[in-house]
Protein backbone atom coordinates (compact mmCIF):
# COMPACT_ATOMS: atom_id res chain seq x y z
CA UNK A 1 -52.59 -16.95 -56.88
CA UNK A 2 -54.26 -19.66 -59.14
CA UNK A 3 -51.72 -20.42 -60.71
CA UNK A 4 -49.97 -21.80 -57.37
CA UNK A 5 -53.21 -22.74 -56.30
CA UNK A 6 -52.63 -20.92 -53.26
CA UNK A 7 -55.57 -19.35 -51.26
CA UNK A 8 -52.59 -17.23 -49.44
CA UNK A 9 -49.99 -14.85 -49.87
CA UNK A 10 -47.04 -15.18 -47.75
CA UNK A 11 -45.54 -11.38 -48.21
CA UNK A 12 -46.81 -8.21 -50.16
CA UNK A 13 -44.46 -5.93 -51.84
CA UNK A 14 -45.50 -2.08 -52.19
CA UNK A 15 -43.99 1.14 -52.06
CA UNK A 16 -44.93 4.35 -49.66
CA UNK A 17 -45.61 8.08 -51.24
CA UNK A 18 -42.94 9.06 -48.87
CA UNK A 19 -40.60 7.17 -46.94
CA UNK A 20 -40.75 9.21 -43.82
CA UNK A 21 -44.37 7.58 -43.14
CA UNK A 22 -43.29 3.95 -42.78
CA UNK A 23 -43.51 3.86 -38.97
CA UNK A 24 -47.11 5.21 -39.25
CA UNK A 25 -48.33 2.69 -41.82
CA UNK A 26 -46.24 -0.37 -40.10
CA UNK A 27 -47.89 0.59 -36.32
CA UNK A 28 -51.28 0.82 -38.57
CA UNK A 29 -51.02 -2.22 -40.29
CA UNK A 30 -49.38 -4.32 -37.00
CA UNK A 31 -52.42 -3.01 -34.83
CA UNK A 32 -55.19 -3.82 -36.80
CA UNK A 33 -57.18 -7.24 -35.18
CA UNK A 34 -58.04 -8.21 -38.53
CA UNK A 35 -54.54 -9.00 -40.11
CA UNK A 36 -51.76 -10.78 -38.74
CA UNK A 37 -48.79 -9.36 -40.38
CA UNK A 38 -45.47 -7.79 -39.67
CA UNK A 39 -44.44 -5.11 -41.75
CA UNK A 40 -40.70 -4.84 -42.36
CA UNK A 41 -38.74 -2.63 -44.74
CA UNK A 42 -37.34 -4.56 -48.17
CA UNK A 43 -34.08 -4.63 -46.77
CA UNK A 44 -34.83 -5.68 -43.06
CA UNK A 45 -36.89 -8.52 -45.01
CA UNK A 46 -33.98 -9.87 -47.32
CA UNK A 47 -31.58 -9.35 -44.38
CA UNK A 48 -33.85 -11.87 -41.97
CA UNK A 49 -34.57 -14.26 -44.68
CA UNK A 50 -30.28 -14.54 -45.39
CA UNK A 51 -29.46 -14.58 -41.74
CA UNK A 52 -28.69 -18.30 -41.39
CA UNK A 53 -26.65 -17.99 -44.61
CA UNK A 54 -24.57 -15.57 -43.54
CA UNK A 55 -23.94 -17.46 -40.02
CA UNK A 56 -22.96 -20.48 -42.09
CA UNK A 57 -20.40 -18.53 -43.74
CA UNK A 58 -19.23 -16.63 -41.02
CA UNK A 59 -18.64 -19.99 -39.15
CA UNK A 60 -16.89 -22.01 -42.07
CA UNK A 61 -14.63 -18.78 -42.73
CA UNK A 62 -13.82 -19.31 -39.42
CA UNK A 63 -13.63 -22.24 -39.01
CA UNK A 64 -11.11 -22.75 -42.03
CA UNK A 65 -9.14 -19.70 -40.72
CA UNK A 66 -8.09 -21.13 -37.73
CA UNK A 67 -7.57 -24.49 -39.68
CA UNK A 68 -5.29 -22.98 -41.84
CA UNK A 69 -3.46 -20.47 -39.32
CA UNK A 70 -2.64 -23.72 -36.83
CA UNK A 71 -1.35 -24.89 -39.72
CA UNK A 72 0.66 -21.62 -40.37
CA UNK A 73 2.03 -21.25 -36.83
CA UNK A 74 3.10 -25.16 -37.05
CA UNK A 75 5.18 -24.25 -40.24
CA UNK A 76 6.76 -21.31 -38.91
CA UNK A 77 7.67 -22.83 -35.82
CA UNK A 78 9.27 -25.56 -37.50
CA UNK A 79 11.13 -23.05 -39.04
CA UNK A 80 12.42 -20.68 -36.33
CA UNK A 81 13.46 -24.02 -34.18
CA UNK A 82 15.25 -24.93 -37.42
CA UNK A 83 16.68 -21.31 -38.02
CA UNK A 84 17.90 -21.18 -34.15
CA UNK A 85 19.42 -24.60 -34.35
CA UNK A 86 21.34 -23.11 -37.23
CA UNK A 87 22.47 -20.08 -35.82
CA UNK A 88 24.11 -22.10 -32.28
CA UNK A 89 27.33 -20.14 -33.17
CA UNK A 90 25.86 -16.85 -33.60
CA UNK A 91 23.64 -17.47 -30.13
CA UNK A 92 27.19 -18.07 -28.70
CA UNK A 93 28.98 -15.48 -29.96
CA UNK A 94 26.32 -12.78 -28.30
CA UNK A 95 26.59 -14.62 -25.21
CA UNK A 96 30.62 -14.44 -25.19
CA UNK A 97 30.10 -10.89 -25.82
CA UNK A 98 27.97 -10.46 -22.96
CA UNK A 99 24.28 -10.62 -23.81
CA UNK A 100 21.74 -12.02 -21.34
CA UNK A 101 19.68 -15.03 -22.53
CA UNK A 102 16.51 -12.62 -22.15
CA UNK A 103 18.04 -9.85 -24.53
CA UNK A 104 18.48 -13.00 -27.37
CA UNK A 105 15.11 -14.50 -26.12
CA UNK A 106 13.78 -11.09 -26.71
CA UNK A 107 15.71 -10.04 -30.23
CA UNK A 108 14.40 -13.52 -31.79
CA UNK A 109 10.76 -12.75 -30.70
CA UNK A 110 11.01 -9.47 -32.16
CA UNK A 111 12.61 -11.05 -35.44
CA UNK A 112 9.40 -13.82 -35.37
CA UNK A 113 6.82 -10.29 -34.94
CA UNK A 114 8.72 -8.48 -37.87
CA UNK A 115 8.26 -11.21 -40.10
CA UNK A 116 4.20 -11.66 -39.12
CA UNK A 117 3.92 -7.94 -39.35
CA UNK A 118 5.26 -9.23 -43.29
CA UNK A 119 2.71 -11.70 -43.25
CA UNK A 120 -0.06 -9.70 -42.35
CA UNK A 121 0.59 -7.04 -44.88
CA UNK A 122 1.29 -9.46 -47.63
CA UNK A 123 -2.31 -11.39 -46.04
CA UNK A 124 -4.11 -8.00 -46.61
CA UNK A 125 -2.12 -6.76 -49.87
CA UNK A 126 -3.50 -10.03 -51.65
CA UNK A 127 -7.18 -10.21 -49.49
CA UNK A 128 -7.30 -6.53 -50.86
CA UNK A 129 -8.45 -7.59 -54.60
CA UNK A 130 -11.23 -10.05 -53.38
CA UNK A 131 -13.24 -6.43 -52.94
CA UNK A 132 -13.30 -5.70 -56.46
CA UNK A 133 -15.19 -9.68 -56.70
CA UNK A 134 -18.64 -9.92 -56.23
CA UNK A 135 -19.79 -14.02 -54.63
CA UNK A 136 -23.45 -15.49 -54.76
CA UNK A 137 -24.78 -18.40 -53.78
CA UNK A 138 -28.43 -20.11 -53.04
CA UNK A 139 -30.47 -19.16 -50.13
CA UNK A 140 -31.49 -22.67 -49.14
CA UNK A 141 -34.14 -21.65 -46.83
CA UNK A 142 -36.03 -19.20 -49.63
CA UNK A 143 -34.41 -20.59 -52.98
CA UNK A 144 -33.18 -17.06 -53.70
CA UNK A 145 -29.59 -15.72 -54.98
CA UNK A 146 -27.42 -14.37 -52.40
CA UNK A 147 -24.93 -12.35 -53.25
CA UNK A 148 -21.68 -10.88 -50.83
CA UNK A 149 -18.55 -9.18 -51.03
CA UNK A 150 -15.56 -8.44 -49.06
CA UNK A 151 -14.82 -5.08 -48.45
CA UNK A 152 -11.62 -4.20 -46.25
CA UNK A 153 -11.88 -1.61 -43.95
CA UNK A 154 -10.28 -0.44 -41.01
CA UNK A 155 -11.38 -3.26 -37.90
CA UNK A 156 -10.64 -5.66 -40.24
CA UNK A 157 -7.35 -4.59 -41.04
CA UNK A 158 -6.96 -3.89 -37.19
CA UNK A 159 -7.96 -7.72 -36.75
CA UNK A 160 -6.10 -9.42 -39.42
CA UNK A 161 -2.71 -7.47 -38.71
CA UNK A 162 -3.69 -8.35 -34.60
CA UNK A 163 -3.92 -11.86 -35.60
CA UNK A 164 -0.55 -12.27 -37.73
CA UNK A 165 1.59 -10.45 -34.88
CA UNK A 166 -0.36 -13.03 -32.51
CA UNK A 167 0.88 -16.09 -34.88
CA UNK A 168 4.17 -14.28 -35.02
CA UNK A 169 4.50 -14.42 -30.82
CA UNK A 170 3.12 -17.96 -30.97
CA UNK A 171 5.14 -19.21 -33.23
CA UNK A 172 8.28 -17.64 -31.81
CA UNK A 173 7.51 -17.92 -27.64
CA UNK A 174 6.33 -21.30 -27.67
CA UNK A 175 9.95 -23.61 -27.59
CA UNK A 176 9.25 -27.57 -27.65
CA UNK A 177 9.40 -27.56 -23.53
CA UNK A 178 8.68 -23.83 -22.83
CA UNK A 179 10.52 -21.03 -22.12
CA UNK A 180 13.16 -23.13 -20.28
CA UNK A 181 14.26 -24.75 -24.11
CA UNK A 182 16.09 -21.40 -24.90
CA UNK A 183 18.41 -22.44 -21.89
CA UNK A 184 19.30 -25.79 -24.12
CA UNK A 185 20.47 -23.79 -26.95
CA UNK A 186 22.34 -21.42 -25.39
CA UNK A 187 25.97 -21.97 -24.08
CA UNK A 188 25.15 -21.22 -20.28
CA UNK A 189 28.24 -19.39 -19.41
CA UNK A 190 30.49 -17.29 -21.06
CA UNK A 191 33.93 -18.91 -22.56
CA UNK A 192 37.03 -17.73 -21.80
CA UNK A 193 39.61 -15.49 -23.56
């Protein structure tokens, strides 16, 4: 400690005989007047002291996810209003041939969901690699290293594959005025033969 010139320590680092007696020695050491510490296991400690970190990143992975995936639904929108203004003849032709505007509605919305079901599996083939990185960064609050990794398991996948088919819908159910746009594209009655 003299050479902080310190006349404190701010944590103490030992190791038990046996592992089993940590509750013991922490309700020991917590109860006794004279000290007025908190005894915490090594991994509790570094977990505490990289909690605001973590938050941080939690919220600007977040926070850039959504950023990115209104930008994703905006592009794919864009797209299917461009693909159905296209395919006018083709809308036509079904209706001539007897399909209601709710079976089209409904075949186009499951075209938009098969190609964010693509999405999401091309999302997660790709994110899949990031497990084999390893990504550190400074603990501001104790001037330590902090290190993370992804690691891909099943809720995520769950969440990730949730959230394309969810773009997918969006993107797909959402015409310029609603629902009542489809009626705009679609010849409202059937033409003669």
């Amino acid at each position: 400690m003299q050479a902080f010139r310190r006349p404190v320590y701010s944590s103490l680092l030992f190791r038990l005989r046996e592992s089993a007696d940590f509750e013991r020695v922490k309700t020991r050491i917590e109860s006794d007047p004279r000290l007025t510490l908190e005894a915490k296991r090594e991994t509790t400690y570094y977990k505490d002291q990289s909690e605001m970190m973590a938050k941080f990143l939690r919220i600007l992975g977040l926070s850039l996810t959504i950023v990115f995936s209104i930008g994703a639904v905006v592009g794919g929108m864009i797209t299917m209003y461009a693909s159905v203004a296209n395919r006018t003849r083709e809308i036509g032709t079904l209706r001539a041939l007897g399909f209601r505007r709710t079976s089209i509605l409904i075949a186009f919305l499951m075209e938009s969901l098969f190609l964010g079901f693509l999405g999401g599996m091309a999302g997660l083939f790709l994110a899949s690699f990031l497990q084999f990185f390893t990504v550190s960064t400074t603990n501001f609050q104790t001037f330590s290293e902090l290190a993370f990794s992804f690691s891909l398991d099943v809720p995520i996948t769950l969440k990730a594959m949730s959230f394309a088919l969810g773009m997918g819908f969006v993107e797909e159910s959402s015409p310029p005025s609603g629902p009542q746009a489809w009626r705009s594209w679609m010849p409202s009655e059937k033409p003669e033969t």
